[in-house]
C-alpha atoms as a PDB file:
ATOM      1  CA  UNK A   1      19.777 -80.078  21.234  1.00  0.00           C
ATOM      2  CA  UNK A   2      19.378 -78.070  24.336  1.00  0.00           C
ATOM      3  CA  UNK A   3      16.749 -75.461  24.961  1.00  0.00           C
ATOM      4  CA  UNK A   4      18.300 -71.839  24.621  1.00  0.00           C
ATOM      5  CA  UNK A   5      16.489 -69.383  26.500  1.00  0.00           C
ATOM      6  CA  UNK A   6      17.663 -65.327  25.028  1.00  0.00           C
ATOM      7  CA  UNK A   7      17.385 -62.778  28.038  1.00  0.00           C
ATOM      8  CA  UNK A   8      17.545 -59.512  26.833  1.00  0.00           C
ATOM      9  CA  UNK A   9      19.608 -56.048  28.516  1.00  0.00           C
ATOM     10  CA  UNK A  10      18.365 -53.217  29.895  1.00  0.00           C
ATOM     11  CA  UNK A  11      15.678 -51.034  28.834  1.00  0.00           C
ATOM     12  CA  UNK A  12      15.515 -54.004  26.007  1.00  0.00           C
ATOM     13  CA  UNK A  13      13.199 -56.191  26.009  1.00  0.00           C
ATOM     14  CA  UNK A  14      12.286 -59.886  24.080  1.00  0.00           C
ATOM     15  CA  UNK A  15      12.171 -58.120  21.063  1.00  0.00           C
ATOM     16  CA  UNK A  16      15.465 -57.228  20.435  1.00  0.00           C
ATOM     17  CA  UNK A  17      16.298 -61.313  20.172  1.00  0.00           C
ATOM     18  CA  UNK A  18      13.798 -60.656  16.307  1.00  0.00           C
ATOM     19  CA  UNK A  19      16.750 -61.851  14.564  1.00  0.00           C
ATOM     20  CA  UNK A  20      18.581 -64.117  16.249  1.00  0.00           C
ATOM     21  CA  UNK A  21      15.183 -66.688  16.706  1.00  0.00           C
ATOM     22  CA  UNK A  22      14.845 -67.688  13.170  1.00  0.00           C
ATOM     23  CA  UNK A  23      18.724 -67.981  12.584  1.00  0.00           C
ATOM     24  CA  UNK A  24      18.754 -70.695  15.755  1.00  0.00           C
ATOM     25  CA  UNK A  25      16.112 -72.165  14.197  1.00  0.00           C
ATOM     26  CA  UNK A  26      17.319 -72.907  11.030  1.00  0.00           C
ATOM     27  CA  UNK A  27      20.642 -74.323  12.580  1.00  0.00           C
ATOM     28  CA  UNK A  28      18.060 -76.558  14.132  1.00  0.00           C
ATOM     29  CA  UNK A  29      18.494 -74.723  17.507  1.00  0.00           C
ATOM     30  CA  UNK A  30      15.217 -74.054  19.693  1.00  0.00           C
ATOM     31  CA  UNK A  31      15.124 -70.660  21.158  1.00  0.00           C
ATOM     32  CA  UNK A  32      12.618 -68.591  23.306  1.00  0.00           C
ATOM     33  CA  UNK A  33      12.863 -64.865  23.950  1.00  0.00           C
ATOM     34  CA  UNK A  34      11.633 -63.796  27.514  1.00  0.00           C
ATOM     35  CA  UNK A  35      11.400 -60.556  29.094  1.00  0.00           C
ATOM     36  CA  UNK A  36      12.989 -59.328  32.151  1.00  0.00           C
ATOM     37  CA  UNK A  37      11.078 -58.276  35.466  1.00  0.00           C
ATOM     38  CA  UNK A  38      10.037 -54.294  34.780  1.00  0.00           C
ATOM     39  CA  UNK A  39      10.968 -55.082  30.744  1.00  0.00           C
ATOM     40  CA  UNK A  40       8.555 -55.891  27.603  1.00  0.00           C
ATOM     41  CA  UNK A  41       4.663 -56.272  28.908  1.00  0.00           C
ATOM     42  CA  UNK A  42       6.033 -56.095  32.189  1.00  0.00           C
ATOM     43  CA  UNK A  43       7.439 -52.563  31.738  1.00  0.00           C
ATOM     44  CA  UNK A  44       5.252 -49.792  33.324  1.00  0.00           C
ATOM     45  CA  UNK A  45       6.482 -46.223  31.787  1.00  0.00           C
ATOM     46  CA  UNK A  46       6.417 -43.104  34.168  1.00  0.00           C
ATOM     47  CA  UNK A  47       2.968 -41.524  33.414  1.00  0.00           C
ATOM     48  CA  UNK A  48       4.575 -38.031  33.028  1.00  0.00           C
ATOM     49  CA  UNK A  49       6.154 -39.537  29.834  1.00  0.00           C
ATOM     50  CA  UNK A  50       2.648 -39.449  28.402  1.00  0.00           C
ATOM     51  CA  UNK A  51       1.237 -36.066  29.616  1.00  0.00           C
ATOM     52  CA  UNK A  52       0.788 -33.589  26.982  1.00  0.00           C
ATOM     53  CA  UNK A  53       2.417 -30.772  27.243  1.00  0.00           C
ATOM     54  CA  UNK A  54       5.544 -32.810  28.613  1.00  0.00           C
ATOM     55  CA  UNK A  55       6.593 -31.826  31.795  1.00  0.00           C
ATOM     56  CA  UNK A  56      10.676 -32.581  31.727  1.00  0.00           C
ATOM     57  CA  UNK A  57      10.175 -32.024  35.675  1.00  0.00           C
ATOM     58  CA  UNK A  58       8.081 -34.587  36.346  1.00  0.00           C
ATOM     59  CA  UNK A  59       9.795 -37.254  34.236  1.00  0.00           C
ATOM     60  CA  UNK A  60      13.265 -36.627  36.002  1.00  0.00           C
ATOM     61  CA  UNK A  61      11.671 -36.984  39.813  1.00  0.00           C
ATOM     62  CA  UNK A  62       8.576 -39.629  39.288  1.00  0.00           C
ATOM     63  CA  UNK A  63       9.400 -42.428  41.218  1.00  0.00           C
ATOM     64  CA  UNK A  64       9.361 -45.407  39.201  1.00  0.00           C
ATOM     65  CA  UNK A  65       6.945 -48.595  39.146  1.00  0.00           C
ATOM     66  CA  UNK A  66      10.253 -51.036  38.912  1.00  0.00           C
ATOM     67  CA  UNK A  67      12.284 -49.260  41.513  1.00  0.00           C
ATOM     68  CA  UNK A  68      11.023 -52.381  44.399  1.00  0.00           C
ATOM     69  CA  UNK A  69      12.522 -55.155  41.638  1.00  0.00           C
ATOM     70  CA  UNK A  70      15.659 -56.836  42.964  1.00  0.00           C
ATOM     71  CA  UNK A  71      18.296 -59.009  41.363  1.00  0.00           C
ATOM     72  CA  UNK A  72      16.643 -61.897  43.552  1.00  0.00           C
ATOM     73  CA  UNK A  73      13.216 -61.128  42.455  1.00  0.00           C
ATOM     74  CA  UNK A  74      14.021 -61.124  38.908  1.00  0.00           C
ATOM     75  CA  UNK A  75      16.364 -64.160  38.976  1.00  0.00           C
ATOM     76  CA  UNK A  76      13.611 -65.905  40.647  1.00  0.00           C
ATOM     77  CA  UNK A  77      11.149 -64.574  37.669  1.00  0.00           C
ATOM     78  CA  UNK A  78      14.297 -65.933  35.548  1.00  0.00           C
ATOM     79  CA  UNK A  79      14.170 -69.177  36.777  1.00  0.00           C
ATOM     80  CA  UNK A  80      10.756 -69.976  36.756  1.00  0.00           C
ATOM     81  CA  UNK A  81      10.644 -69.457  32.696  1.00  0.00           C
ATOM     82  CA  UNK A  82      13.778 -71.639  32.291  1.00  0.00           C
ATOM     83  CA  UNK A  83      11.822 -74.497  34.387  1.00  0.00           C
ATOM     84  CA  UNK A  84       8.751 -73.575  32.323  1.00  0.00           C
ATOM     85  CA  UNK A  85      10.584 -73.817  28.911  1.00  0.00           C
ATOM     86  CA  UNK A  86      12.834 -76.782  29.422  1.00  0.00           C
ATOM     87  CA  UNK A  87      10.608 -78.744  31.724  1.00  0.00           C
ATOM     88  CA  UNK A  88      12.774 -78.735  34.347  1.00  0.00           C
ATOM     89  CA  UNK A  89      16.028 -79.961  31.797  1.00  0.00           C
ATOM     90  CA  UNK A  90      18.929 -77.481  32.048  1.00  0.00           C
ATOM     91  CA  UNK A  91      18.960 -74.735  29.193  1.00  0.00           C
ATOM     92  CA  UNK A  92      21.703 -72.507  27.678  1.00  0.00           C
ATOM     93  CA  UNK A  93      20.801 -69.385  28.939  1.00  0.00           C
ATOM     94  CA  UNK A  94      22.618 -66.371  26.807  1.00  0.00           C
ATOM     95  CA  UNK A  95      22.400 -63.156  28.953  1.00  0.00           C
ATOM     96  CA  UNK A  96      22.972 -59.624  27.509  1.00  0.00           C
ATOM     97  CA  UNK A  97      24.146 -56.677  28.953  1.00  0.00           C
ATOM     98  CA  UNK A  98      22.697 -56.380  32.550  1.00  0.00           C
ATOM     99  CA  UNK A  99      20.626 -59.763  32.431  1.00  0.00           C
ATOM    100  CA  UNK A 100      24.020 -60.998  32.880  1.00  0.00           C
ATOM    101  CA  UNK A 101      23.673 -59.804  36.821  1.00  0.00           C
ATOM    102  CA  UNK A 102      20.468 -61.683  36.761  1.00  0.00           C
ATOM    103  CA  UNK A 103      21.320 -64.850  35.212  1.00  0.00           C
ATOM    104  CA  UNK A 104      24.698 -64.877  37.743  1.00  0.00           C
ATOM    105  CA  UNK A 105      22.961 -65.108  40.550  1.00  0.00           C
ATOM    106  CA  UNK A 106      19.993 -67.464  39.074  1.00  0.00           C
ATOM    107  CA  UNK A 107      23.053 -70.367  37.752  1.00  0.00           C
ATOM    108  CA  UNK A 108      24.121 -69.822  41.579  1.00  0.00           C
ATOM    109  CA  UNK A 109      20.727 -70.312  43.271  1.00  0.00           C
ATOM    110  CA  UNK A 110      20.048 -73.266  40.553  1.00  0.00           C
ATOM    111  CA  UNK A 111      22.973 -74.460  38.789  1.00  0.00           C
ATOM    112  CA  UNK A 112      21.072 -77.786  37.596  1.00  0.00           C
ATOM    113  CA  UNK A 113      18.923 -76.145  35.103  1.00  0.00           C
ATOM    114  CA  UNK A 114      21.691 -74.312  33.143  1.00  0.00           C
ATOM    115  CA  UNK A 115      23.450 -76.398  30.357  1.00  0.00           C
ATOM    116  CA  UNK A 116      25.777 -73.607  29.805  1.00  0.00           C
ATOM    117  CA  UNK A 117      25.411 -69.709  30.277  1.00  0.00           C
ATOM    118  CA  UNK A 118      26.744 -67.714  27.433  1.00  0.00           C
ATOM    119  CA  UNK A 119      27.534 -64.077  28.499  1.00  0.00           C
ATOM    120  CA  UNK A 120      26.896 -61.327  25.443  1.00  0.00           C
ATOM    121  CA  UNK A 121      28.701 -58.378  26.266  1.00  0.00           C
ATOM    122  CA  UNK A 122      27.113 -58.859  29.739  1.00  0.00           C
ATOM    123  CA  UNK A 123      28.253 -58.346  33.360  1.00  0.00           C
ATOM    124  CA  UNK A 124      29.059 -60.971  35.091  1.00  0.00           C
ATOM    125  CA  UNK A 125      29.910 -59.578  38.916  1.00  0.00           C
ATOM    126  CA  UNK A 126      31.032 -62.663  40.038  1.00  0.00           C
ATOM    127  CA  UNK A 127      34.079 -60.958  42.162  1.00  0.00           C
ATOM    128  CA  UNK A 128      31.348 -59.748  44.849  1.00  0.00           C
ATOM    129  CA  UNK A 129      31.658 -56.206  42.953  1.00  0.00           C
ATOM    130  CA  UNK A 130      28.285 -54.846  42.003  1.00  0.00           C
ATOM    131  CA  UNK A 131      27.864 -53.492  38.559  1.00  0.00           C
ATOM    132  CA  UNK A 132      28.472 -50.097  39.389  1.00  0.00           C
ATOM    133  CA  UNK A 133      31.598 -50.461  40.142  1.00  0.00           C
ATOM    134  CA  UNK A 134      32.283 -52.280  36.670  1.00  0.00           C
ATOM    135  CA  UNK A 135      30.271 -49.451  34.979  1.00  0.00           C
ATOM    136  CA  UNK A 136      32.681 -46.908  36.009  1.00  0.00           C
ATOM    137  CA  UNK A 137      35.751 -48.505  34.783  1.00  0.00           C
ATOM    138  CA  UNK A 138      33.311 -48.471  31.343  1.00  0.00           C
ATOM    139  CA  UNK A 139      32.868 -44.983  31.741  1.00  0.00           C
ATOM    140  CA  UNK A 140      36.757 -44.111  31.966  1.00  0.00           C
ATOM    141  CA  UNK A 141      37.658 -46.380  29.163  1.00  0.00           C
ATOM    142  CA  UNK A 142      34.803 -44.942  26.782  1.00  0.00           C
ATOM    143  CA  UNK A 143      36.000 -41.482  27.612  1.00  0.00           C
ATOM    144  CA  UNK A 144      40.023 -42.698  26.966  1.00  0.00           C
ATOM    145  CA  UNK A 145      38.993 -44.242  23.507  1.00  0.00           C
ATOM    146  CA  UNK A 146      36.560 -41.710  22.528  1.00  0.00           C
ATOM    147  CA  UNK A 147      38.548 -38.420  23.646  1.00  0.00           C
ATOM    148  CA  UNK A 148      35.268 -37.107  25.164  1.00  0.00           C
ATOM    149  CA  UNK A 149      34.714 -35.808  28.388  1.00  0.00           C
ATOM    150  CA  UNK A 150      31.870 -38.714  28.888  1.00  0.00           C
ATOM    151  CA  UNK A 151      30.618 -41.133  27.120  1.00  0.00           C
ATOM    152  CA  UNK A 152      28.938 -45.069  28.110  1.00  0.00           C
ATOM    153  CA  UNK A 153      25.106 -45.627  29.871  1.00  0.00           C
ATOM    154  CA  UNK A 154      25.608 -42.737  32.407  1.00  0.00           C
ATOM    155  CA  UNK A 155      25.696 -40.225  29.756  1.00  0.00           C
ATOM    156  CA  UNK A 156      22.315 -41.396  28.810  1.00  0.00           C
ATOM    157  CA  UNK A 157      20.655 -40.709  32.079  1.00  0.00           C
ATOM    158  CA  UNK A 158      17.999 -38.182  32.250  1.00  0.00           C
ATOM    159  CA  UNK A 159      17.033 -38.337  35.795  1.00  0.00           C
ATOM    160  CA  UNK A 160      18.689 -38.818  39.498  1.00  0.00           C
ATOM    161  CA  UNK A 161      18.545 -43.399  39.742  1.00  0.00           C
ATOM    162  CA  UNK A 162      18.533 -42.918  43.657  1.00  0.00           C
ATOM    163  CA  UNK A 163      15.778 -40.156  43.733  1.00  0.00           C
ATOM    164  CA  UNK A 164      13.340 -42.001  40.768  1.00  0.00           C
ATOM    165  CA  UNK A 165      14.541 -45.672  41.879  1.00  0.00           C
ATOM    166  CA  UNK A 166      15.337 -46.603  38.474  1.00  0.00           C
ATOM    167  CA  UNK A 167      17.963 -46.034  35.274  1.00  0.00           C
ATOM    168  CA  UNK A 168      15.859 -43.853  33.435  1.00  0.00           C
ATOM    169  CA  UNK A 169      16.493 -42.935  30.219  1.00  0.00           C
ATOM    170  CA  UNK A 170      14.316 -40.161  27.464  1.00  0.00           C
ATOM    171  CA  UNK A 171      13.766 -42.323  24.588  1.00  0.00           C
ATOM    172  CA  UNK A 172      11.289 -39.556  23.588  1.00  0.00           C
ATOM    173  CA  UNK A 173      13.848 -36.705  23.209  1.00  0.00           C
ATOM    174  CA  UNK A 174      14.872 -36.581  19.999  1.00  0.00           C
ATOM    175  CA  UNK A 175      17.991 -35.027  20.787  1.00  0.00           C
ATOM    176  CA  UNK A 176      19.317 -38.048  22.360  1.00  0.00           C
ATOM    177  CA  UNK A 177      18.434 -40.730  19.648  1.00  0.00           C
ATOM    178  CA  UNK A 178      21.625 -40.018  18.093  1.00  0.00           C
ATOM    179  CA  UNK A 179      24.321 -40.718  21.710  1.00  0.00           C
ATOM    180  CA  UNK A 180      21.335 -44.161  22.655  1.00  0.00           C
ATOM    181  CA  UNK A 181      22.518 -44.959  18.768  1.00  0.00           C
ATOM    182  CA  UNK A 182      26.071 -44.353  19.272  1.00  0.00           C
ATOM    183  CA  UNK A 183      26.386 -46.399  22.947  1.00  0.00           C
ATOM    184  CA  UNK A 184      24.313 -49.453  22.285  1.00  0.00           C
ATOM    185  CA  UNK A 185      23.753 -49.684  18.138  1.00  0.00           C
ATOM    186  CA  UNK A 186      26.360 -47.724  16.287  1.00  0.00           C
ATOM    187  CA  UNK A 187      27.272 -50.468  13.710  1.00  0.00           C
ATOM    188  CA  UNK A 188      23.260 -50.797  13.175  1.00  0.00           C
ATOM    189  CA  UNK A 189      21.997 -50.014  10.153  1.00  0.00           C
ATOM    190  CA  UNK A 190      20.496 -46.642  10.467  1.00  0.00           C
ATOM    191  CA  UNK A 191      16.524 -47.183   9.861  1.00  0.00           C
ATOM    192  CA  UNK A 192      16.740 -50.295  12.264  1.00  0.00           C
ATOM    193  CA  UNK A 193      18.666 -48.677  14.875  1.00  0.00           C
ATOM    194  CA  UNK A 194      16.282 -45.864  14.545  1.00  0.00           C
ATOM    195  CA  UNK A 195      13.232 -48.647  14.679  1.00  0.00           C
ATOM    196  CA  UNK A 196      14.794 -50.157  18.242  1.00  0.00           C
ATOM    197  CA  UNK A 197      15.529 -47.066  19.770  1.00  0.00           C
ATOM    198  CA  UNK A 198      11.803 -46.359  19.647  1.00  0.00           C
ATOM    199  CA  UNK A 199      11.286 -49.820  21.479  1.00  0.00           C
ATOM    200  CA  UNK A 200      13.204 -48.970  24.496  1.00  0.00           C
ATOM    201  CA  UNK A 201      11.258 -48.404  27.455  1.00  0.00           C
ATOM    202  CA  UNK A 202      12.516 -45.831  30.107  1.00  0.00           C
ATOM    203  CA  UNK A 203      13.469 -47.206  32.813  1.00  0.00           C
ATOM    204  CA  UNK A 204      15.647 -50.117  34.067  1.00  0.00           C
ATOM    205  CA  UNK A 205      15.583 -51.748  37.964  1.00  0.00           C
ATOM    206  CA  UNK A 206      18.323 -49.944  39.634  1.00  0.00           C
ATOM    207  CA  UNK A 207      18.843 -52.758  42.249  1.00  0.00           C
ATOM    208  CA  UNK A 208      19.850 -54.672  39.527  1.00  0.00           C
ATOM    209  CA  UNK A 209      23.381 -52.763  39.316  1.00  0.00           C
ATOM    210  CA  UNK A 210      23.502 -51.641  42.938  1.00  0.00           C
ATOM    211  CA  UNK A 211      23.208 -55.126  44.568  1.00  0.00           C
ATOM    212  CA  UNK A 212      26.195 -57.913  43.974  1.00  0.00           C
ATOM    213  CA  UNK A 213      25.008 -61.458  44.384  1.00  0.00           C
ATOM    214  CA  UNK A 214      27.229 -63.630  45.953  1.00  0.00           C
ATOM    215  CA  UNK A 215      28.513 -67.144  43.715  1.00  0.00           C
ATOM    216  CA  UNK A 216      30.582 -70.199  45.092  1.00  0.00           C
ATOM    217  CA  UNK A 217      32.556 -72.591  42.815  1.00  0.00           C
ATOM    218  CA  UNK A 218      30.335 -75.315  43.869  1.00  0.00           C
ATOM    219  CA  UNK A 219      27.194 -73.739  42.301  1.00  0.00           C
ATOM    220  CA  UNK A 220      28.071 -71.030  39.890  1.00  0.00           C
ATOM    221  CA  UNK A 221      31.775 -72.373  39.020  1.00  0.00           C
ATOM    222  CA  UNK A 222      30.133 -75.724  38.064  1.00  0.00           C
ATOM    223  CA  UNK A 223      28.248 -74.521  35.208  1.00  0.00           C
ATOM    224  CA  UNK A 224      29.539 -74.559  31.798  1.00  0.00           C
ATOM    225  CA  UNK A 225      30.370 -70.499  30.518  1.00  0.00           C
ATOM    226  CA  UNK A 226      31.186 -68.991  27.153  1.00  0.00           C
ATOM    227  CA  UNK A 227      31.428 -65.242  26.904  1.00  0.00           C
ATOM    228  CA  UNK A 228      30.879 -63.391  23.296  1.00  0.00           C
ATOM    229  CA  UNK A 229      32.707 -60.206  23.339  1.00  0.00           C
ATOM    230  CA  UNK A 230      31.624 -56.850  21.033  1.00  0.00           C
ATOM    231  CA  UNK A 231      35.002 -55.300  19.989  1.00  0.00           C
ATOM    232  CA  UNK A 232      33.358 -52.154  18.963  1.00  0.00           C
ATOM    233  CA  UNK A 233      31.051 -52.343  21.980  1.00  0.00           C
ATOM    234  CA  UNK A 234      30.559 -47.906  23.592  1.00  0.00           C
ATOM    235  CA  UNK A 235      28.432 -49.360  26.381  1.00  0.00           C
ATOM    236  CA  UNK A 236      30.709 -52.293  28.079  1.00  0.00           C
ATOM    237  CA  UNK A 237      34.186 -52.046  26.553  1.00  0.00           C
ATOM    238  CA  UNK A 238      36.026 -55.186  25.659  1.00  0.00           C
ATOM    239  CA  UNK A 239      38.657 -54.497  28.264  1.00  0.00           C
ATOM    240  CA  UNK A 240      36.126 -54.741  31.161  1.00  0.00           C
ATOM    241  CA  UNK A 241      34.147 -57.696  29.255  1.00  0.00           C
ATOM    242  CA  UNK A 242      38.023 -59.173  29.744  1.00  0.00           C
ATOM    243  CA  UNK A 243      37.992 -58.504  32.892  1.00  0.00           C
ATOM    244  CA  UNK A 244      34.700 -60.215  33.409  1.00  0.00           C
ATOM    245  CA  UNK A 245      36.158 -63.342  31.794  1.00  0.00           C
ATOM    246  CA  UNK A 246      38.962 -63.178  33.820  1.00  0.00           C
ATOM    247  CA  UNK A 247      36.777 -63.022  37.100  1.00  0.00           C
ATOM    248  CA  UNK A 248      34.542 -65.859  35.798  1.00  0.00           C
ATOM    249  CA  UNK A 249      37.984 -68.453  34.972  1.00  0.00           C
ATOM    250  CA  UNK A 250      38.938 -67.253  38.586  1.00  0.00           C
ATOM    251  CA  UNK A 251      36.205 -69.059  40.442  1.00  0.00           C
ATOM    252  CA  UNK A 252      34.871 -71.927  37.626  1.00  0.00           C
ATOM    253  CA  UNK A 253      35.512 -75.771  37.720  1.00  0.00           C
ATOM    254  CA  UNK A 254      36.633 -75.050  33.472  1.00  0.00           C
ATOM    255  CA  UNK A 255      37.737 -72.476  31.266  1.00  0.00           C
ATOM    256  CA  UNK A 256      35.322 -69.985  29.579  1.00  0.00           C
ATOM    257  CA  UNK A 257      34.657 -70.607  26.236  1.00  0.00           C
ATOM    258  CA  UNK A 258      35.603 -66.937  24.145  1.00  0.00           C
ATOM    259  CA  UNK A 259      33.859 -65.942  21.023  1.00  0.00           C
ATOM    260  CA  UNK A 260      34.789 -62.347  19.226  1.00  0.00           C
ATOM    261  CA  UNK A 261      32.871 -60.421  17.535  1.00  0.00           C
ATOM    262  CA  UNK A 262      33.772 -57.470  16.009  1.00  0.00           C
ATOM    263  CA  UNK A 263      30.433 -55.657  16.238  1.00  0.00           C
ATOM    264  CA  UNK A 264      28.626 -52.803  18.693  1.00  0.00           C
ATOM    265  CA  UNK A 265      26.553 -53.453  21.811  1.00  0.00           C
ATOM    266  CA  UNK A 266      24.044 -55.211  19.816  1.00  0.00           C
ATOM    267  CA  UNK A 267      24.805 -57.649  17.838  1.00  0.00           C
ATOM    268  CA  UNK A 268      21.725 -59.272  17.316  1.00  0.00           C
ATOM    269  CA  UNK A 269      21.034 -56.472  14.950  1.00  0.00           C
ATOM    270  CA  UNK A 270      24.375 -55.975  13.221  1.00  0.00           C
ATOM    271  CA  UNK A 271      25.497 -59.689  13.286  1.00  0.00           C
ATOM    272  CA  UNK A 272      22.701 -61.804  13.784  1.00  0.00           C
ATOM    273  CA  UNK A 273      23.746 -65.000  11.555  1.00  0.00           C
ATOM    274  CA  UNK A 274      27.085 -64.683  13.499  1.00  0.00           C
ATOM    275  CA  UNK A 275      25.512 -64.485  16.842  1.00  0.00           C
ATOM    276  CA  UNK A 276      23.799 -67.500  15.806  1.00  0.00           C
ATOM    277  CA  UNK A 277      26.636 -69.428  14.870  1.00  0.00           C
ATOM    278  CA  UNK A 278      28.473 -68.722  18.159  1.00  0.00           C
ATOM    279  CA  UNK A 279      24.970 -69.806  20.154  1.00  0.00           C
ATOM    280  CA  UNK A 280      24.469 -72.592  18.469  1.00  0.00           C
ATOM    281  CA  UNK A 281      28.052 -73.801  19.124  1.00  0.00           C
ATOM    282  CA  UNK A 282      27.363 -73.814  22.697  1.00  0.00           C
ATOM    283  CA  UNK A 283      24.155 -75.386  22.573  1.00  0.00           C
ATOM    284  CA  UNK A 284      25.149 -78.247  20.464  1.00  0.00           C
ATOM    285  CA  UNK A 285      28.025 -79.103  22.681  1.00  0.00           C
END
C-alpha cells in the first residue's frame, strides 16, 4: 500500500485532514498530514491582528510575512516531505483546494515520486491559466446559482491581495463566520464548522493563484490522476472542477479517475468515511 501524503487548501492547514487519518488507517491505508509553505506552524499572522484595540486599518494594509512564497518555493517545500515520507518511493498525493496549484507543478518538476495525484475540489491549472482566471468563472457561477450579487473566496477578502501580498481573510470578525461557513463548510455540522473556522489563519500566498506553472505530457500527463468532486461545493463549483478534469484528460497519457461526492468544500468534515473510501481506492490500485 502506497504512502498517501494529505495537503491541505488555503488558509487550512494539516489539521483539517483530523478525520480523514484514522479512517485511512483503519482501511489499512498510511497517511501523513503536512502543512503548506505560510500554513500550520509555518503561518505567521499579521501582528495588527493581535493589537488590542484592533485597528481594522492596519490589518487591511500590513504587508504580509508569506507574500515572497511562490508556487515553486512551496512545491519544492512539497516535494521534499513526499521524499521524506516515502523514502524516495512515489506517494499518492491528494491536494485540496489551492494545494492543487502546488502539487501541479511539483508531479511536473518530479513525476517519479507521485503514485497517483488525487485532486479534492482542487485547481488544477494545467491549461497555462493561472488560478485567477479559474476563480472568476467560480465567482460568476456562485453568483448564477446563488442569485446574489457575489458570492465564492473573493467575497471573503478583507484587504487589497496586491497591496498586503497575500489572500487575507478576518477570521476574527464575527460577522463573517457565518459567509467563511457558507463558502467552504456549509454541510458541516454547526459546532465543528464553528471549531475550524477558528483554525484558519489569515492569510494565504498570493503567488500561489497569480503564477501558472507550466506541465508537459511527458512529466505531468504521465502520472496517474483521480479528481473527487463536491457537488454542493460555494467555493470551486462543480462546473469549473469539470472543467479542470477536462483540462487534465486533455494533456494526460490516461483518463482521470472521477469520484462524486455530494458534499461542501470540505469534505473531510462532512464526509470523512467517504473521503476515505474514495482515497483509499486510489492508493490500493
Amino acid at each position: 500500500m502506497r504512502n498517501v501524503i494529505l495537503v491541505h487548501g488555503s488558509w487550512h492547514a494539516s489539521w483539517c485532514w483530523a478525520l480523514i487519518t484514522p479512517q485511512l488507517a483503519a482501511r489499512g491505508v498510511p497517511s501523513v498530514a503536512v502543512d503548506m509553505d505560510g500554513h500550520g506552524l509555518a503561518a505567521h499572522s499579521p501582528a495588527s491582528r493581535w493589537s488590542r484595540p484592533f485597528d481594522p486599518a492596519a490589518f487591511v494594509t500590513e504587508r504580509s510575512s508569506v507574500a515572497d512564497v511562490t508556487i515553486a518555493s512551496a512545491a519544492a517545500s512539497l516535494l521534499a516531505q513526499i521524499r521524506q515520507i516515502g523514502r524516495g518511493e512515489p506517494c499518492v498525493v491528494v491536494a485540496h483546494s489551492m494545494s492543487g496549484v502546488i502539487a501541479t507543478a511539483a508531479a511536473e518538476q518530479e513525476p517519479s515520486l507521485f503514485a497517483a495525484l488525487v485532486y479534492l475540489a482542487a485547481f488544477a491549472p494545467v491549461a497555462g491559466l493561472p488560478a485567477t482566471a479559474y476563480e472568476s468563472d467560480a465567482v460568476s457561477d456562485t453568483v448564477s446559482d446563488t442569485g446574489n450579487d457575489g458570492g465564492g473566496v473573493p467575497a471573503l477578502l478583507a484587504a487589497d491581495p496586491a497591496a498586503v501580498g497575500t489572500f487575507r481573510i478576518d477570521v476574527g470578525d464575527p460577522e463573517r463566520h457565518a459567509l467563511i461557513r457558507e463558502t467552504f463548510f456549509n454541510d458541516v455540522e454547526p459546532g465543528l464548522a464553528d471549531a475550524a473556522v477558528g483554525l484558519l489563519t489569515p492569510d494565504t500566498p498570493l503567488a500561489i493563484v497569480t503564477e501558472s506553472p507550466t506541465v508537459t505530457a511527458a512529466r505531468y500527463g504521465a502520472v496517474p490522476h483521480a479528481y473527487i468532486t463536491c457537488a454542493k461545493d460555494n467555493a470551486i463549483p462543480l462546473d469549473v472542477q469539470r472543467r479542470f478534469i477536462r483540462e487534465i484528460d486533455a494533456i494526460s497519457t490516461t483518463p482521470t479517475q472521477v469520484f462524486d461526492l455530494d458534499s461542501s468544500h470540505s469534505p473531510f468534515l462532512s464526509q470523512p468515511a467517504t473521503l476515505a473510501d474514495a482515497i483509499a481506492a486510489v492508493a490500493s490500485r
